[in-house]
Protein backbone atom coordinates (compact mmCIF):
# COMPACT_ATOMS: atom_id res chain seq x y z
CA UNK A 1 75.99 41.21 27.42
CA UNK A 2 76.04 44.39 25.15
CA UNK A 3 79.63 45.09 23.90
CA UNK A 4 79.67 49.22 22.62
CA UNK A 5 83.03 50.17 20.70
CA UNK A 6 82.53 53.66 19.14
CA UNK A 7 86.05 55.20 17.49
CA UNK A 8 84.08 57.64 15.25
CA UNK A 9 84.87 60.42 17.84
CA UNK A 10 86.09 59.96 21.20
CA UNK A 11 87.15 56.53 22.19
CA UNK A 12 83.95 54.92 23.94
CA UNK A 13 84.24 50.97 24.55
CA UNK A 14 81.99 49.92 26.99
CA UNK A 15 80.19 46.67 28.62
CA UNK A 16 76.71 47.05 29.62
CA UNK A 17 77.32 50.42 29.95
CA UNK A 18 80.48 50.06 31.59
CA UNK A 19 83.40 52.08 30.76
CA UNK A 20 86.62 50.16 30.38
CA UNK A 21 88.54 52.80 28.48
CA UNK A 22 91.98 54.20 30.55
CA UNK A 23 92.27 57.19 31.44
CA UNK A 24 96.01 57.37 30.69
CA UNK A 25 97.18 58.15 27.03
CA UNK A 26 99.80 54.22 26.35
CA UNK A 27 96.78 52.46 27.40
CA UNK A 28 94.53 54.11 25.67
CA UNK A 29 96.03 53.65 22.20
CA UNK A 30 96.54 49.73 23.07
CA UNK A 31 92.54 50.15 23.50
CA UNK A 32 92.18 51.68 20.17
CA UNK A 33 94.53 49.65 18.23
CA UNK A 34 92.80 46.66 19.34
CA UNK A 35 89.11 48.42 19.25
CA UNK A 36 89.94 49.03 15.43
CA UNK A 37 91.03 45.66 14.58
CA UNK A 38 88.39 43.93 16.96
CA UNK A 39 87.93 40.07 15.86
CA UNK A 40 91.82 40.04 14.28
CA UNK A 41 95.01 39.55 16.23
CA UNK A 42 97.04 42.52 16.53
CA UNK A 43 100.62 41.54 16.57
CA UNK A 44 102.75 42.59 19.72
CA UNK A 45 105.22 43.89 17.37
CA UNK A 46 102.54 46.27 15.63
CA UNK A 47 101.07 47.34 19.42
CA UNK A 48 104.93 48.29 20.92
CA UNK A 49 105.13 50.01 17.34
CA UNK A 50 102.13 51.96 18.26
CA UNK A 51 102.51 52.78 21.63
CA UNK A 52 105.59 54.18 21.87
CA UNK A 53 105.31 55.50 18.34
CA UNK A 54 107.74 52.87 16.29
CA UNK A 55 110.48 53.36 19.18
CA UNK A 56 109.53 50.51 21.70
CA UNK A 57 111.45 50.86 25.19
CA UNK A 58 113.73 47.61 25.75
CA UNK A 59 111.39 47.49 28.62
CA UNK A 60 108.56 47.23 25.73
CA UNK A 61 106.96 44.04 25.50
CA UNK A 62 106.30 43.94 29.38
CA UNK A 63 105.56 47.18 29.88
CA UNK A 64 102.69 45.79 27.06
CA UNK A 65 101.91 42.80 29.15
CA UNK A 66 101.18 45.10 32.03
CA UNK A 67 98.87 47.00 29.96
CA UNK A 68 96.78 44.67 29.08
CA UNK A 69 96.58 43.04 32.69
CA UNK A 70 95.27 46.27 33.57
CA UNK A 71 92.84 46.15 30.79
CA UNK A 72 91.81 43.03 31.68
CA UNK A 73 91.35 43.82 35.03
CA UNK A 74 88.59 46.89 33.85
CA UNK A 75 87.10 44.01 31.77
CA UNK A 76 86.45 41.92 34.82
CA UNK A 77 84.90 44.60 37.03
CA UNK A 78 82.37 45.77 33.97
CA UNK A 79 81.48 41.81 33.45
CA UNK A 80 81.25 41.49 37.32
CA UNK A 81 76.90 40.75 36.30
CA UNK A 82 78.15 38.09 33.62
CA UNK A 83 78.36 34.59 35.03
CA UNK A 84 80.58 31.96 33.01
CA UNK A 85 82.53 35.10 30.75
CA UNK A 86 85.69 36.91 31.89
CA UNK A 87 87.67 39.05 30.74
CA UNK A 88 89.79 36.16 28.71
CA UNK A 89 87.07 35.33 26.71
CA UNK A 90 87.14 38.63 25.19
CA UNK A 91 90.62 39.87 25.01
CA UNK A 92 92.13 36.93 24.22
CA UNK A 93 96.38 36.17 24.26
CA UNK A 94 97.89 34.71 20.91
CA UNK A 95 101.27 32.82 20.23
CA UNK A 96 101.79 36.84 18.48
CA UNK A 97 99.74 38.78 20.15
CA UNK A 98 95.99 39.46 21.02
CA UNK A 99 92.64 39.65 19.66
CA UNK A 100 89.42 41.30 21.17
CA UNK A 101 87.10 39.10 20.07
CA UNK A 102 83.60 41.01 19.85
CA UNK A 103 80.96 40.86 17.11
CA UNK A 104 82.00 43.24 14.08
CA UNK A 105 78.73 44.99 14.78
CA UNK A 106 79.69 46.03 17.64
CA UNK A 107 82.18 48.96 16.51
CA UNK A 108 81.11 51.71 14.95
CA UNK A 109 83.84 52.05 12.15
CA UNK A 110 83.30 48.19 10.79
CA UNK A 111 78.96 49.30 10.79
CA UNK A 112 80.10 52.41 9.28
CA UNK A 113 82.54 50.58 6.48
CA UNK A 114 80.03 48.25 5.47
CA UNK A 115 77.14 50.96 5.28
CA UNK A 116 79.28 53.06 2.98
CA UNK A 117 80.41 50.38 0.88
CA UNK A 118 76.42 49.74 0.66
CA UNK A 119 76.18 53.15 -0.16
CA UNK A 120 78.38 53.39 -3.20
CA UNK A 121 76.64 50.35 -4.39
CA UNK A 122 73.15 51.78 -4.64
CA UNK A 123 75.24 55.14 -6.21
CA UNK A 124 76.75 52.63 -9.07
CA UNK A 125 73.09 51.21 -10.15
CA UNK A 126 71.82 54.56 -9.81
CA UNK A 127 69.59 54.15 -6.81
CA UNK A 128 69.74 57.68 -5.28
CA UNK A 129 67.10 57.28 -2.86
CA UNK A 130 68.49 54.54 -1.11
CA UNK A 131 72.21 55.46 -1.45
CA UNK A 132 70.83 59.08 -0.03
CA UNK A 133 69.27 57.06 3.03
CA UNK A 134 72.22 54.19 3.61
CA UNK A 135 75.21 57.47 3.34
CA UNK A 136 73.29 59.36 5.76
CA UNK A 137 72.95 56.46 8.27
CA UNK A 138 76.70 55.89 7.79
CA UNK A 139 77.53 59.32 8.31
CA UNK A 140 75.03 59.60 11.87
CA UNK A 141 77.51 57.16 13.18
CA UNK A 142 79.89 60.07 13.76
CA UNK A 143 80.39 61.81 16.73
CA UNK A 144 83.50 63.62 15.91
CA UNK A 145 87.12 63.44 14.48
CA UNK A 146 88.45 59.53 14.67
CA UNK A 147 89.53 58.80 18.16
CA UNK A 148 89.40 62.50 19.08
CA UNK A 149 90.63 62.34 22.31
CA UNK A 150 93.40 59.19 21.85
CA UNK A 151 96.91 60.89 20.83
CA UNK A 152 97.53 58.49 17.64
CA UNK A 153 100.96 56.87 16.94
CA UNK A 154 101.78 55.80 13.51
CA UNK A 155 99.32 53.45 12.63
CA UNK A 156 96.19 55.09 14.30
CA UNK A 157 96.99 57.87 12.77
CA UNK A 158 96.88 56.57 9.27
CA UNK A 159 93.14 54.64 9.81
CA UNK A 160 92.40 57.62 11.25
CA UNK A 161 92.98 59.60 7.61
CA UNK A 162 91.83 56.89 5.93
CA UNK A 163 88.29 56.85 7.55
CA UNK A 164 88.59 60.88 7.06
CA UNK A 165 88.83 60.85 4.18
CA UNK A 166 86.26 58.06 3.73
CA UNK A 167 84.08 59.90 5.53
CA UNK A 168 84.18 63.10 3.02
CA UNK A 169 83.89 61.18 -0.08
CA UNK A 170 80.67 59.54 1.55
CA UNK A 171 79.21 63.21 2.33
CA UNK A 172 79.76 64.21 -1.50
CA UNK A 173 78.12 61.30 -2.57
CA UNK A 174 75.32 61.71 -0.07
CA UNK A 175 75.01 65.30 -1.32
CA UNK A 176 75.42 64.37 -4.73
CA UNK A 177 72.09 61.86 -4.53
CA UNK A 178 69.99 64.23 -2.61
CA UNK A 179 70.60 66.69 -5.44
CA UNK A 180 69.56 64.59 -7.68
CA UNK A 181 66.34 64.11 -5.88
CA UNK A 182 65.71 67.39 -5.85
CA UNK A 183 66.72 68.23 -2.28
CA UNK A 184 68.38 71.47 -3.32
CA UNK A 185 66.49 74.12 -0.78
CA UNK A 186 67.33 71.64 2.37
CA UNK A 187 71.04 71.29 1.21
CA UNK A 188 71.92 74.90 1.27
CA UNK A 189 72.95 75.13 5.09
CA UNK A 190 74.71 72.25 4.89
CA UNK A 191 76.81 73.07 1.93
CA UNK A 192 77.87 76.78 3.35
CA UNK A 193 79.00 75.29 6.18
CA UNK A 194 80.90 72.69 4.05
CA UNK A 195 82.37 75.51 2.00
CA UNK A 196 83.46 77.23 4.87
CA UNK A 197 85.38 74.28 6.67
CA UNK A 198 86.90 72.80 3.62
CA UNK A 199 87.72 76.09 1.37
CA UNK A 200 90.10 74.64 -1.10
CA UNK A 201 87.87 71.25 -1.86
CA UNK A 202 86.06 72.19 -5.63
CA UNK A 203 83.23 69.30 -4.94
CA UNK A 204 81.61 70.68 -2.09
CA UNK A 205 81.72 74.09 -3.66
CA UNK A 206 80.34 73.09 -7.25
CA UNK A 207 77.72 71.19 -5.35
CA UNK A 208 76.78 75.09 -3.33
CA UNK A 209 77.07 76.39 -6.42
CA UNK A 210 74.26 73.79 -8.38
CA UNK A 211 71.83 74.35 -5.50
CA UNK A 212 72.40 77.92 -5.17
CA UNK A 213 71.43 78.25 -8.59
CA UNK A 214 68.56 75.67 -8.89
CA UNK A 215 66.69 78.42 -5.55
CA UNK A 216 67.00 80.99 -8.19
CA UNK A 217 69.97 82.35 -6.68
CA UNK A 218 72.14 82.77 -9.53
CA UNK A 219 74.84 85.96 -7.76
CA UNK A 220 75.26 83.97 -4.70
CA UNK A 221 76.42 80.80 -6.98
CA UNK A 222 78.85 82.96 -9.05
CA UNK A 223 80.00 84.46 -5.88
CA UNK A 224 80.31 81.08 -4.38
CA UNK A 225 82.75 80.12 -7.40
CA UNK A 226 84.36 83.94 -7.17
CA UNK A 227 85.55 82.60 -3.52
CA UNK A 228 86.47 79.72 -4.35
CA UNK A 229 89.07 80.74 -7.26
CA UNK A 230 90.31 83.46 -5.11
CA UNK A 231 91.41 81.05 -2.51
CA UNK A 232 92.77 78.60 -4.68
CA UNK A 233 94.97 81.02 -6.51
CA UNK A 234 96.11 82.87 -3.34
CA UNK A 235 96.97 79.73 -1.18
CA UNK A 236 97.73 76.88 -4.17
CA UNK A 237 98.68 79.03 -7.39
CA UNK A 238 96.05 76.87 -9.47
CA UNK A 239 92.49 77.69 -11.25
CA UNK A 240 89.64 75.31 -10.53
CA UNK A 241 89.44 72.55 -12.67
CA UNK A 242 87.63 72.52 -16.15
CA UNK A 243 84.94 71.12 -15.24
CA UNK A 244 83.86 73.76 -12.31
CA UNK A 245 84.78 76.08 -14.35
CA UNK A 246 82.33 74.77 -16.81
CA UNK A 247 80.03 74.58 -14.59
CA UNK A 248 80.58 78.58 -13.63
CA UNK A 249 80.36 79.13 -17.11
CA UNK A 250 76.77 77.72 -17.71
CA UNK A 251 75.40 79.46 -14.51
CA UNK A 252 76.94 82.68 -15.71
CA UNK A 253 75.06 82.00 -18.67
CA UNK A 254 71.81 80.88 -17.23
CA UNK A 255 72.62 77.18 -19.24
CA UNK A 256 73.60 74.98 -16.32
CA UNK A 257 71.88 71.75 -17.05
CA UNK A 258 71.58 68.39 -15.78
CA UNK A 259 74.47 67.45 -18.18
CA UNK A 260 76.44 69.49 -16.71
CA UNK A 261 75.84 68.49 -13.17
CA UNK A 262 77.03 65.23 -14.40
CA UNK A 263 80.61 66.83 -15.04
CA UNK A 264 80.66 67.47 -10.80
CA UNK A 265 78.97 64.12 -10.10
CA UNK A 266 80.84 62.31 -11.99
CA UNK A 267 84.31 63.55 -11.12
């Protein structure tokens, strides 16, 4: 029985191929909320809280109940091939709630947690090749924004920042070892588009900026930090920090070193 729960981009839960995700929005983020805490109990409290976005309906907690026989219900049709498993075996009721007990490696946001956390790892002792490789297979577990087509209540909504934002830090770093390894020339698509989506973040800039410069392309790299300054002063009334501006300084000068890379990588 293959169990597939993806929440890095639309919400895809499936059983051997089997779709068992509802089509209407309530049921849906009871899928999600359970899909993201798969092998814990999720409180009914904490579901109501969800679903009707902290206001639960005195109606609530069966309304709840009816959701999940429904879900159920989709569980048994897609396990229709599996003799001696039903759907009770796998959404499962607790004294406080209920727990969809699958194997963590079957969701794509507990694979993609543990891969990143292996990531920073082979950053910390300095391993760039394999924290370049283990980031990048993190990062190919995305197929767009968290639970892009589930409307998120409160507490979706914050995993789904938190994995966001996650998710970014794990591209800099990515970035940040293929630079070191000399991947400059292959980086420079990636890092314009970067630029262009997330105008007001300095890392991804400074790191345009270092690989512009290391292809010999010293006026696109001051330009790059000319854009980047403009649009921080127009839309946040602040300068770039020291440190790109350091870095602007040495490429203005035609003394960027590997130092000085440091001051981006390291901050």
């Amino acid at each position: 029985m293959r169990i597939e729960i993806n929440v890095l981009g639309p919400l895809d839960v499936s059983i051997g191929g089997v779709s068992i995700v509802p089509t209407a929005s309530k049921p849906s983020r009871l899928l999600a909320m359970l899909a993201l805490n798969a092998g814990h109990v999720v409180t009914t409290a904490a579901l109501t809280a969800e679903i009707w976005d902290r206001r639960p309906p005195p109606s609530g907690v069966p309304t709840l109940r009816t959701y999940v026989l429904k879900l159920r219900r989709m569980l048994d049709r897609a396990l229709a091939g599996e003799h001696g498993t039903t759907s009770k075996d796998i959404l499962i009721t607790r004294r406080s709630g209920y727990l969809l007990d699958v194997a963590p490696s079957a969701v794509d946001a507990i694979r993609y947690d543990q891969l990143s956390v292996a990531g920073h790892d082979a950053v910390n002792n300095g391993d760039h090749e394999t924290a370049s490789r283990t980031l990048g297979e993190a990062l190919r577990l995305w197929r767009g924004p968290v639970l892009a087509d589930v409307a998120p209540g409160p507490q979706l909504g914050i995993e789904a920042m938190r994995l966001e934002e996650t998710r970014l830090g794990d591209l800099y770093l990515r970035i940040a070892a293929d630079l070191r390894l000399g991947r400059h020339h292959q980086l420079l698509g990636e890092l314009a588009t970067l630029c262009a989506r997330h105008p007001l973040l300095e890392n991804f800039c400074a790191q345009h900026m270092i690989a512009l410069y290391r292809c010999g392309r010293q006026s696109e790299s001051l330009n790059a930090f000319r854009r980047l300054r403009a649009t921080m002063v127009d839309q946040l009334g602040v300068e770039p920090s020291i440190k790109v501006r350091r870095l602007h300084h040495g490429i203005l000068t035609g003394h960027a070193s590997t130092d000085e890379d440091d001051l981006v990588f390291n901050g």
